[in-house]
Protein backbone atom coordinates (compact mmCIF):
# COMPACT_ATOMS: atom_id res chain seq x y z
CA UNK A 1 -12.25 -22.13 6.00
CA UNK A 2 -12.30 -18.17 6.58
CA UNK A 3 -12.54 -15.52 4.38
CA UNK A 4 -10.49 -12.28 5.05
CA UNK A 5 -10.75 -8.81 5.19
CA UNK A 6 -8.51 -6.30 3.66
CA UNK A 7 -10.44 -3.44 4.99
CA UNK A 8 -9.35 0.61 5.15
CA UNK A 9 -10.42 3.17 7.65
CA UNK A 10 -12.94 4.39 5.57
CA UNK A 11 -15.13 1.28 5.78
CA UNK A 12 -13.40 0.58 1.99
CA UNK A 13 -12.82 -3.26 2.15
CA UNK A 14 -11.85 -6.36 -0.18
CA UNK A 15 -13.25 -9.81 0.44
CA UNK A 16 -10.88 -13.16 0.07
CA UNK A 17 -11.69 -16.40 0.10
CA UNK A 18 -10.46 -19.31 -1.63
CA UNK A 19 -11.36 -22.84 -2.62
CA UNK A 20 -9.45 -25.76 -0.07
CA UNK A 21 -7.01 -26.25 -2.37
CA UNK A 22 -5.24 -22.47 -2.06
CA UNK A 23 -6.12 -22.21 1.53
CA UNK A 24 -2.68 -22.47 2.52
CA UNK A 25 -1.81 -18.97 -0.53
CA UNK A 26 -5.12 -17.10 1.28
CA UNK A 27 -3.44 -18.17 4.96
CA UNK A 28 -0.19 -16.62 4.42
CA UNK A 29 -1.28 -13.74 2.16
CA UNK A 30 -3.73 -13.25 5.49
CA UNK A 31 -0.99 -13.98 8.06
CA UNK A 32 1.69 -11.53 6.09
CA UNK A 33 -0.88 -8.55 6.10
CA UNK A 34 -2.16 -9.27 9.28
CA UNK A 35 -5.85 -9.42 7.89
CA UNK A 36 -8.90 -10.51 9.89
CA UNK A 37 -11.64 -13.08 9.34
CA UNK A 38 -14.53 -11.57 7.65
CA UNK A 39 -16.71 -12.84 10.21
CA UNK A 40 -14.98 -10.32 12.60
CA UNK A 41 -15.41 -7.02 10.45
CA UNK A 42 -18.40 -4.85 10.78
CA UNK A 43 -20.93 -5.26 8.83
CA UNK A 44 -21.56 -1.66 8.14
CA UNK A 45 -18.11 -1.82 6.21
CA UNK A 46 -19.05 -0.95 2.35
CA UNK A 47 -17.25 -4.11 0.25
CA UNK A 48 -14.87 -3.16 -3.36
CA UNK A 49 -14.86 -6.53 -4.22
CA UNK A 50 -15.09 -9.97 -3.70
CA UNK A 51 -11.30 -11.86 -4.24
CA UNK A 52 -11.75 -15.49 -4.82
CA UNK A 53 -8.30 -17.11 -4.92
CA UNK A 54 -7.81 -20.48 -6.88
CA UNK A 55 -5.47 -23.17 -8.27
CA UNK A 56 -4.57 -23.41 -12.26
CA UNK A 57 -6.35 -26.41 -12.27
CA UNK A 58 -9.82 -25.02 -10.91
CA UNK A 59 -9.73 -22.18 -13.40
CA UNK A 60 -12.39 -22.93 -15.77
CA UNK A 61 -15.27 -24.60 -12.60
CA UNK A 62 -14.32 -20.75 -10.86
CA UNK A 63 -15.29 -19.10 -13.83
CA UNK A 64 -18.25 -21.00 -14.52
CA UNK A 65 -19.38 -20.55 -11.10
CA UNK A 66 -18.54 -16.94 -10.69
CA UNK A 67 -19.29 -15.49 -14.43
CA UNK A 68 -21.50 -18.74 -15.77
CA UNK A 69 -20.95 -17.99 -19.78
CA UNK A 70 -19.64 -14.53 -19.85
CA UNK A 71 -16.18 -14.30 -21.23
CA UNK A 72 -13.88 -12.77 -18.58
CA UNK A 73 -11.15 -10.75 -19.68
CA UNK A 74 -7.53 -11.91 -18.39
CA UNK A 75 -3.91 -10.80 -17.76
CA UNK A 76 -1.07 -11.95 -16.23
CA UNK A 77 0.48 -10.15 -13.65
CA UNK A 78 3.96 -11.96 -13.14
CA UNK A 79 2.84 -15.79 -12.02
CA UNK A 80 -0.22 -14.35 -10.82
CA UNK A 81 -3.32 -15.12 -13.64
CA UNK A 82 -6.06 -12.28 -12.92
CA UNK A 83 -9.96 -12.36 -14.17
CA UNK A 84 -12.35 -10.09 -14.09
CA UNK A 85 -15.54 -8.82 -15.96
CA UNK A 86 -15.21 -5.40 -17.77
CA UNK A 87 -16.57 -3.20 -15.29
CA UNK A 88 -17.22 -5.63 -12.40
CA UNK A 89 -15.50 -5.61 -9.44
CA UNK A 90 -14.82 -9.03 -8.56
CA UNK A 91 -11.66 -11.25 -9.12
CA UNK A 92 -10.61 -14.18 -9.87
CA UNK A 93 -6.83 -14.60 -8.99
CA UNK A 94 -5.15 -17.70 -9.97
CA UNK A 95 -2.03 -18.81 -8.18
CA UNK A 96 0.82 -20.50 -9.46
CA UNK A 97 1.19 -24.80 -8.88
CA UNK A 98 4.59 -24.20 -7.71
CA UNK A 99 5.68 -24.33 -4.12
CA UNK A 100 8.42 -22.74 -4.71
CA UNK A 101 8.32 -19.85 -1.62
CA UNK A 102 9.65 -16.73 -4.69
CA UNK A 103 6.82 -17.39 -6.52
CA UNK A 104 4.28 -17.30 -3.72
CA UNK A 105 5.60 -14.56 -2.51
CA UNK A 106 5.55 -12.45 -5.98
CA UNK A 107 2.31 -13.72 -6.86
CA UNK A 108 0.70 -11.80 -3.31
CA UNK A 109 2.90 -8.99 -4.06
CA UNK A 110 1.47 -8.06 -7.74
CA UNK A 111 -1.90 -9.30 -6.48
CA UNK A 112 -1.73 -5.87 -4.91
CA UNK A 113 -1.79 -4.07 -8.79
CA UNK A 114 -5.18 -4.84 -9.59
CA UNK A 115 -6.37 -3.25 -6.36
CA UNK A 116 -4.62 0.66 -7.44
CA UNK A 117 -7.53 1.66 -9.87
CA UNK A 118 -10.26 0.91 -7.12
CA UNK A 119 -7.37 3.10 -4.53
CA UNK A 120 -7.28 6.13 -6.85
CA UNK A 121 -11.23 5.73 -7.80
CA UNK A 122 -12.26 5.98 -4.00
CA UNK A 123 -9.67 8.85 -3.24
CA UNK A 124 -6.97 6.71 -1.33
CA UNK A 125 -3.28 6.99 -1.87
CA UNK A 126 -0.31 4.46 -2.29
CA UNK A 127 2.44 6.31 -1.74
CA UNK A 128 6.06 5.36 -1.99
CA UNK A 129 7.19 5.80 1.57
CA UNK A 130 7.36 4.64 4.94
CA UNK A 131 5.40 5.12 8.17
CA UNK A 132 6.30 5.51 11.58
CA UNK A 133 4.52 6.21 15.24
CA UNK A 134 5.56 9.60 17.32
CA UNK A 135 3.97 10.35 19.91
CA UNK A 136 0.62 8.58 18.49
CA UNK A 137 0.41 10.42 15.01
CA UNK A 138 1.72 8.37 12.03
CA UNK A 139 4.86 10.23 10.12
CA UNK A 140 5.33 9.38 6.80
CA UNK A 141 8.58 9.44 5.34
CA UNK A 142 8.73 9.36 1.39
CA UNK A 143 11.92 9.59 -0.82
CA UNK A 144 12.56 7.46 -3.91
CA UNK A 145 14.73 4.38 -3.91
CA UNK A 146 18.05 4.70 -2.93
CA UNK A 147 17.91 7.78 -1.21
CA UNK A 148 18.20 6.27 2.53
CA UNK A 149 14.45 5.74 3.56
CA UNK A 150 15.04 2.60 5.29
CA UNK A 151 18.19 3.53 7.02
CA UNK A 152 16.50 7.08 8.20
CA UNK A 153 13.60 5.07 9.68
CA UNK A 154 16.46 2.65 11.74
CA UNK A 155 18.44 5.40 13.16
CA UNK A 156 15.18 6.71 14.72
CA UNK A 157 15.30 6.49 18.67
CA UNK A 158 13.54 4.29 20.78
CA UNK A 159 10.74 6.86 21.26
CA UNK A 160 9.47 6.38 17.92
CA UNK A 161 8.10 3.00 16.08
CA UNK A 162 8.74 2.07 12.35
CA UNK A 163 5.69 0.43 11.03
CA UNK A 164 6.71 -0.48 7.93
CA UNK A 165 9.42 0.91 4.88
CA UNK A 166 8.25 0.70 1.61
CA UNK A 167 4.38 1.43 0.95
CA UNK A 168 1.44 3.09 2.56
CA UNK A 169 -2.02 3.85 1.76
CA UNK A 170 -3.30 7.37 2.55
CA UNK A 171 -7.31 7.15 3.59
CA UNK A 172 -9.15 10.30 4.16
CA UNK A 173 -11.80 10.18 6.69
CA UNK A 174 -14.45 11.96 8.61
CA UNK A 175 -11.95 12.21 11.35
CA UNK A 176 -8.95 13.00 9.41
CA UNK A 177 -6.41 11.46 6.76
CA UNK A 178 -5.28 8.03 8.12
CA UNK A 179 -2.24 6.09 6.83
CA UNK A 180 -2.28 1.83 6.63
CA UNK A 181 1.19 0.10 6.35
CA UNK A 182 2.29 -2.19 3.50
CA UNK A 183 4.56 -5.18 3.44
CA UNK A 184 8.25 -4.62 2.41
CA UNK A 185 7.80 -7.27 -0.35
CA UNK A 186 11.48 -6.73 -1.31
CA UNK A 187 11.88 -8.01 2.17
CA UNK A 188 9.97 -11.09 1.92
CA UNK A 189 10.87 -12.17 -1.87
CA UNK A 190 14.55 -10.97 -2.44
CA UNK A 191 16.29 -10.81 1.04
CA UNK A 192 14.04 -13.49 2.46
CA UNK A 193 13.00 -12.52 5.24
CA UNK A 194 10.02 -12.86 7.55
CA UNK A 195 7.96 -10.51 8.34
CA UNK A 196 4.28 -9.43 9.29
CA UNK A 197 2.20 -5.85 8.55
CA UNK A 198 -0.91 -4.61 10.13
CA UNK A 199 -2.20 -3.72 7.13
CA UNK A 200 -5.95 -3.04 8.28
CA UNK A 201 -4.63 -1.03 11.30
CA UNK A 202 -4.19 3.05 10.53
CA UNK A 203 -2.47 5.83 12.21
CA UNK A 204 -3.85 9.67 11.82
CA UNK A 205 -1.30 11.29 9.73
CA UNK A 206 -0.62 15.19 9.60
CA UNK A 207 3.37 15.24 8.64
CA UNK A 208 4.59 13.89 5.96
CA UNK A 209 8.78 14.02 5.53
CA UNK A 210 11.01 13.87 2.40
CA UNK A 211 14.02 13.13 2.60
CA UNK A 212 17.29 14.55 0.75
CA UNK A 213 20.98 13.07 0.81
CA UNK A 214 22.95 16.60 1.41
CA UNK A 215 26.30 17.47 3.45
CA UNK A 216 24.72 18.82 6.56
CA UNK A 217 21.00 18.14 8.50
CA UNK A 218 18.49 20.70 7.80
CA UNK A 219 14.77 21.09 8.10
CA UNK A 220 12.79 23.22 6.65
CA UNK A 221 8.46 23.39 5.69
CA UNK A 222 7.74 23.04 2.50
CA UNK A 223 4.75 24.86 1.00
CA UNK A 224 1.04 23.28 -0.69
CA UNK A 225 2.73 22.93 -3.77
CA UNK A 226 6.10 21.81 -2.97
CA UNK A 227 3.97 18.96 -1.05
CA UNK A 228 1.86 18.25 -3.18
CA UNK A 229 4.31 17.87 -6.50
CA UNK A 230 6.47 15.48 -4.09
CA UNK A 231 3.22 13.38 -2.68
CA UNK A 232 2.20 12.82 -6.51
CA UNK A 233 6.12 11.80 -6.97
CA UNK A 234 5.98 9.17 -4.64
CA UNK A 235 2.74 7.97 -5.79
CA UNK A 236 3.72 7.25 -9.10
CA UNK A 237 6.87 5.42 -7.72
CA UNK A 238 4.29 3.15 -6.20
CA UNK A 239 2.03 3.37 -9.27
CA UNK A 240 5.38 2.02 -12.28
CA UNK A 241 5.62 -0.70 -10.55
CA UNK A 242 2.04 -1.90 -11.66
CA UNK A 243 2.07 -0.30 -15.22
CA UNK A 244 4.88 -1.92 -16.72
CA UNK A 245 2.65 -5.03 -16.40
CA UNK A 246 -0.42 -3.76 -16.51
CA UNK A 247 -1.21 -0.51 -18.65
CA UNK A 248 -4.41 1.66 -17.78
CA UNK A 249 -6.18 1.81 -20.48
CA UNK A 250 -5.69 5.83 -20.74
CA UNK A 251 -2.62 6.96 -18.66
CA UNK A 252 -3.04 10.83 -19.12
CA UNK A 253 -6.32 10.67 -17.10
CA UNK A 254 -4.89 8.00 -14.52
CA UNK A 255 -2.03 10.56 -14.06
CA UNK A 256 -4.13 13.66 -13.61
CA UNK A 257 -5.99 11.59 -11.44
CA UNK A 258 -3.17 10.77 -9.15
CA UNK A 259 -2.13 14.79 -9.44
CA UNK A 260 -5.58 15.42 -8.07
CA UNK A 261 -5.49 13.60 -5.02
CA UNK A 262 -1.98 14.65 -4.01
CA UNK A 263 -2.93 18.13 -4.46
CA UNK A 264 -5.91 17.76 -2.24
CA UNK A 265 -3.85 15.18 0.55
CA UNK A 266 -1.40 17.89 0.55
CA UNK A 267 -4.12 20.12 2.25
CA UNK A 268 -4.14 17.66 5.25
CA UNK A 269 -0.70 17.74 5.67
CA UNK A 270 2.10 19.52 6.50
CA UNK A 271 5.20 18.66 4.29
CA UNK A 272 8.85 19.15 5.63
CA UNK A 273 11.98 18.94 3.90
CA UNK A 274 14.52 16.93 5.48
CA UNK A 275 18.29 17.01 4.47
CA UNK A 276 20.61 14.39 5.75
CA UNK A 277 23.51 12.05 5.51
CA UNK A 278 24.96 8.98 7.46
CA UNK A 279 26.64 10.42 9.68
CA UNK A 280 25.06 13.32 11.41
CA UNK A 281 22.15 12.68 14.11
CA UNK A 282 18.20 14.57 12.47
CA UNK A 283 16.06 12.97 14.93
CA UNK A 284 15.87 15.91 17.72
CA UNK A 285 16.24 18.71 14.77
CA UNK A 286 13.10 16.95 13.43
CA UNK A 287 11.43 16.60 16.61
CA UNK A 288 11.32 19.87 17.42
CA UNK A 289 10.18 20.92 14.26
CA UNK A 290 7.09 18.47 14.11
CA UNK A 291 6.48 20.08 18.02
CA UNK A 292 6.85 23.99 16.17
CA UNK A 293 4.21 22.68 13.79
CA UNK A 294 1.95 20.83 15.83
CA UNK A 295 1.96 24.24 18.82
């Protein structure tokens, strides 16, 4: 049985494996981010932590094994059951008995929340938006919910490709800042569809867009700090979702934190407003001004 890679452009990486009895969880969790065996990743890649994925039943011979008779701390994260050591790295996510496809599904989607802190600690960002391929340069487009994100990226022509809707991870690098796409978990859980991410794949990214609902198409550049307050926006759109079940222990300095890193992400890009409606074609207006920005 294989274990998996969740694994960033940065060499950043999470280990999975599971005992026989959750293979099937760790094979579609795998198959849905498009993950690779660990036996195929690098092994110069530096390792977060080890994820070891198990059924209710095998709780207490995983913990033994893992933590022999040190007490674990626990929480639940929706039908997900999480362990851990305080200040360890390692996991021990427990998956629900049921077979009922929701709860699968929502127990690989929060199994995503205990992953943030380890994001934020290494410099990455989870941002609130989606990501799309131009001319082989990632564009990120961020708004919050509601605002049209997901219809913006469908009207886009043929020229360009939607990677994914809902989250991506920004990655700094040697080489540049580097975006990885997320499942649309609303996707998969509510609207239930199918559908498959290349999570460990990254674009370079230089343009991020955010978008505005307003009578006629404009765009216009925004400045470091009109970025940068919007980038830490769409973080923490990303970021509620995993506090109202799980509560950092001091908030204040996870939010400064998060203002940190979009102030210095916001160096590497170049942030454009984008007003639009239904109605009225933005993709050549927006062309031309990536093109402006990029002579």
């Amino acid at each position: 049985m294989p274990d998996y890679s969740l694994h960033l452009a940065d060499g950043f990486r999470w280990r999975y494996s599971s005992t026989p009895d959750r293979s099937g969880w760790l094979e579609q969790f795998a198959d849905t981010l498009t993950l690779p065996s660990e036996a195929s990743v690098s092994a110069s890649a530096s390792h977060a932590s080890h994820i070891h994925i198990c059924s209710p039943a095998e709780t207490d011979q995983q913990l033994a094994s893992l933590w022999g008779d040190a007490r674990p701390v626990s929480f639940e994260l929706g039908p997900l059951q999480v362990y851990t050591l305080r200040g360890a790295t390692d996991r021990l996510f427990v998956t629900p008995d049921s077979g009922d496809r929701h709860q699968w599904l929502m127990s690989m989607w929060y199994s995503l929340y205990p992953l943030y802190p380890a994001l934020l600690k290494q410099g990455h960002l989870p941002v609130h938006g989606g990501l799309a391929e131009w001319n082989g340069r990632g564009v990120l487009f961020a708004a919050p919910g509601g605002t049209g994100k997901s219809t913006t990226l469908s009207r886009l022509p043929e020229s360009w490709r939607t990677i994914c809707d809902d989250e991506t991870w920004l990655v700094p690098t040697d080489a540049g800042l580097r975006a990885h796409p997320l499942p649309t978990w609303s996707d998969l859980v509510l609207r239930k569809k199918n559908g498959r991410w290349p999570s460990t794949t990254s674009l370079p990214l230089q343009h991020v867009v955010f978008l505005r609902q307003a009578e006629h198409v404009s765009v216009r550049r925004l400045d470091h700090a009109e970025t940068a307050a919007l980038l830490n926006q769409s973080v923490e759109q990303i970021l509620r979702r995993a506090w109202a079940v799980l509560v950092p222990p001091d908030l204040a300095a996870v939010k400064a934190r998060m203002f940190e890193l979009a102030e210095a992400r916001a160096r590497s890009l170049s942030g454009i407003l984008l007003d639009l409606n239904l109605h009225d074609p933005f993709a050549d207006k927006l062309q031309d001004f990536i093109l402006a920005a990029n002579a």
